[in-house]
Protein backbone atom coordinates (compact mmCIF):
# COMPACT_ATOMS: atom_id res chain seq x y z
CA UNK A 1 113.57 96.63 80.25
CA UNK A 2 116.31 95.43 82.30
CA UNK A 3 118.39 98.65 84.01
CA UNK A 4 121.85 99.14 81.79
CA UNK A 5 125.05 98.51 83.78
CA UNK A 6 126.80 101.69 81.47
CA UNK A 7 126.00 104.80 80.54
CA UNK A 8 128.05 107.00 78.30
CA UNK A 9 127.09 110.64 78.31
CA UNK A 10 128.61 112.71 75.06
CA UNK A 11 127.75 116.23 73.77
CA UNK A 12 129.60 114.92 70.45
CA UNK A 13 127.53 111.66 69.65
CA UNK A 14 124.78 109.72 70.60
CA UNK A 15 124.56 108.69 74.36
CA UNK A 16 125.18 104.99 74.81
CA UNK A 17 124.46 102.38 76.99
CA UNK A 18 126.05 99.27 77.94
CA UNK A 19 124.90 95.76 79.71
CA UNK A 20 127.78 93.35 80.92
CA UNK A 21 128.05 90.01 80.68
CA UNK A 22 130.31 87.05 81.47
CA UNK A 23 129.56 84.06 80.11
CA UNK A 24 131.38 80.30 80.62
CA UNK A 25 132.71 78.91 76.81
CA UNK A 26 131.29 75.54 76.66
CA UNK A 27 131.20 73.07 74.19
CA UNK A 28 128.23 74.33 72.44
CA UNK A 29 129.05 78.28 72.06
CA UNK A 30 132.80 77.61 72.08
CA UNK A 31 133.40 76.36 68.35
CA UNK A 32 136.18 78.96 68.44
CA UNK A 33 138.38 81.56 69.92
CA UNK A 34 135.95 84.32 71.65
CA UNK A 35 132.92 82.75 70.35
CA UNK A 36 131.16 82.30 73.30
CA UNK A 37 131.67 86.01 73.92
CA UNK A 38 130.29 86.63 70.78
CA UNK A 39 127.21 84.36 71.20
CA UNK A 40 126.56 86.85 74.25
CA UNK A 41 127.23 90.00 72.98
CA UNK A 42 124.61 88.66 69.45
CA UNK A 43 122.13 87.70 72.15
CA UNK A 44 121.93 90.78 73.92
CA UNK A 45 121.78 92.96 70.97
CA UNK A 46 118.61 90.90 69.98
CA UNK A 47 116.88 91.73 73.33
CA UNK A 48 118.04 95.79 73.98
CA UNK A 49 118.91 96.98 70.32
CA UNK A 50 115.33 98.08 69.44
CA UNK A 51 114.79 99.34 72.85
CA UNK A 52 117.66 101.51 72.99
CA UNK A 53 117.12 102.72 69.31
CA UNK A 54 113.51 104.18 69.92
CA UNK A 55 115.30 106.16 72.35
CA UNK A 56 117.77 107.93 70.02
CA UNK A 57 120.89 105.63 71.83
CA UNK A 58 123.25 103.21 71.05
CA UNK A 59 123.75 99.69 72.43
CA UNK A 60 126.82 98.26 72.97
CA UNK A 61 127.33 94.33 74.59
CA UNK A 62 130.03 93.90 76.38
CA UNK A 63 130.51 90.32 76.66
CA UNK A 64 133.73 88.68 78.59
CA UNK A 65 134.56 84.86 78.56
CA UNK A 66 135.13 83.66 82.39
CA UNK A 67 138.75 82.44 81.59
CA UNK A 68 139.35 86.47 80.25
CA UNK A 69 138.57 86.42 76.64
CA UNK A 70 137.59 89.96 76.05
CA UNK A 71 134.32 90.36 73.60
CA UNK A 72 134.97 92.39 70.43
CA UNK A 73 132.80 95.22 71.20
CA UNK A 74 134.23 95.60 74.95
CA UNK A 75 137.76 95.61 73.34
CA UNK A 76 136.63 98.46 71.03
CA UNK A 77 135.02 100.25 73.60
CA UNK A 78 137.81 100.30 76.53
CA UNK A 79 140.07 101.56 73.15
CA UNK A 80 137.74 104.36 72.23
CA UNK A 81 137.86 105.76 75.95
CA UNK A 82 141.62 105.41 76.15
CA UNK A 83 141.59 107.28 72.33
CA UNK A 84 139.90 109.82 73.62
CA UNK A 85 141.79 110.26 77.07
CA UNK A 86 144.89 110.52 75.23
CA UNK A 87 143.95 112.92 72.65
CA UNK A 88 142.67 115.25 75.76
CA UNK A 89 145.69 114.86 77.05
CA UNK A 90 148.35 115.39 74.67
CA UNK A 91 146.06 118.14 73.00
CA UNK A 92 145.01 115.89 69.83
CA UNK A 93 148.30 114.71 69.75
CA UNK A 94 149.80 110.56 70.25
CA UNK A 95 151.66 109.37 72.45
CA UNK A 96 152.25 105.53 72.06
CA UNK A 97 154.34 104.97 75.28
CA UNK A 98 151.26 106.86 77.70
CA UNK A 99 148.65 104.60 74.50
CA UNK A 100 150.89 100.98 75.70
CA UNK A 101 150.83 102.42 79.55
CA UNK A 102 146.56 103.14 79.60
CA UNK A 103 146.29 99.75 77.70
CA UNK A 104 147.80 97.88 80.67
CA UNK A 105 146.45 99.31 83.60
CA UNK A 106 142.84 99.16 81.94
CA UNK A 107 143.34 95.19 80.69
CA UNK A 108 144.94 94.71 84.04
CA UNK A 109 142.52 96.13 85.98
CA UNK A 110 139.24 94.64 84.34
CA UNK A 111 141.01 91.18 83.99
CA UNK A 112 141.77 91.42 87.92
CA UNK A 113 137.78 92.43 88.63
CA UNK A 114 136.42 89.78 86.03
CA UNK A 115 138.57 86.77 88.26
CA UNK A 116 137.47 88.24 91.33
CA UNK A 117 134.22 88.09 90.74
CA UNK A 118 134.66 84.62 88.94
CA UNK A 119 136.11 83.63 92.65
CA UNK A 120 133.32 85.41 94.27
CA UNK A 121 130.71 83.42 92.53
CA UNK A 122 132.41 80.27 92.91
CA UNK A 123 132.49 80.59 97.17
CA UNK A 124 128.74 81.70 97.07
CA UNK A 125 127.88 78.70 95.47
CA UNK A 126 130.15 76.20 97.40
CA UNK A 127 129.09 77.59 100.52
CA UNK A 128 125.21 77.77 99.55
CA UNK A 129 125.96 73.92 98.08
CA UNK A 130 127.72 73.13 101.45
CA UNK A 131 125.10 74.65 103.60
CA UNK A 132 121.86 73.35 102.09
CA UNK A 133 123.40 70.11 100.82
CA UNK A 134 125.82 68.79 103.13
CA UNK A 135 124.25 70.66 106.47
CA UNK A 136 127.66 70.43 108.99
CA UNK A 137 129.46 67.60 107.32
CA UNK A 138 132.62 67.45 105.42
CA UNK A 139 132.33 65.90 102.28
CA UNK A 140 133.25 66.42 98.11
CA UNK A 141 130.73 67.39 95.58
CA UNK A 142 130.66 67.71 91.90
CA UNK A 143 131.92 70.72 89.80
CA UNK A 144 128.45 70.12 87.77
CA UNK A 145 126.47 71.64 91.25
CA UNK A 146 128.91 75.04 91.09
CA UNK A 147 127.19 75.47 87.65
CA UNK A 148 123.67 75.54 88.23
């Protein structure tokens, strides 16, 4: 089995653990908003839900689209942890202005990572492409080589 990207250690419930995944929407996992997303997060339940369930864990996808679409179970997850940071710190208590604050650093922050590592990808690839390709020469290539 593949190692996990998270785990989630809780005294209160089960531990769980979390792959990550970005995927590209194209035309045939894109037939609608967060689809593709979807697609991903359906796929990698298939391959690590029985795994993870022999060992008395849950498995949860987190799938993000490379534009920023957030995946339904990642969007429920990042909202559990801020839940529970805000009930620790307001002693059970809400407070929606510290809630709307928590919400925007955390979307803020993973959109931020999530395009920097879509750019980081991208400049491997050109420069791999321009190196093995091109050797010293300046000259275009196709967006189709960036993708495989």
């Amino acid at each position: 089995m593949k190692r996990v990207d998270i785990v989630q250690i809780s005294y209160a419930e089960r531990t769980k653990l979390s792959d990550i995944s970005v995927i590209h929407p194209t035309s045939q996992n894109n037939q609608y908003r967060g689809a593709a997303a979807v697609f991903k997060e359906k796929e990698k339940n298939c391959k690590y839900r029985e795994a993870v369930s022999n060992m008395e864990m849950d498995f949860l996808p987190i799938a993000f689209e490379t534009y920023g679409r957030i995946g339904e179970t990642a969007r429920k997850f990042v909202k559990n942890l801020i839940d529970q940071l805000i009930a620790r710190m307001t002693n059970g208590g809400r407070d929606l202005g510290l809630q709307n604050k928590l919400y925007y650093i955390w979307w803020s922050t993973l959109s931020c990572a999530l395009q920097k590592g879509n750019s980081g990808i991208v400049n491997y690839r050109f420069f791999n492409i321009s190196n093995s390709k091109h050797s010293n020469t300046l000259s275009c290539f196709s967006v189709n080589e960036l993708q495989s």
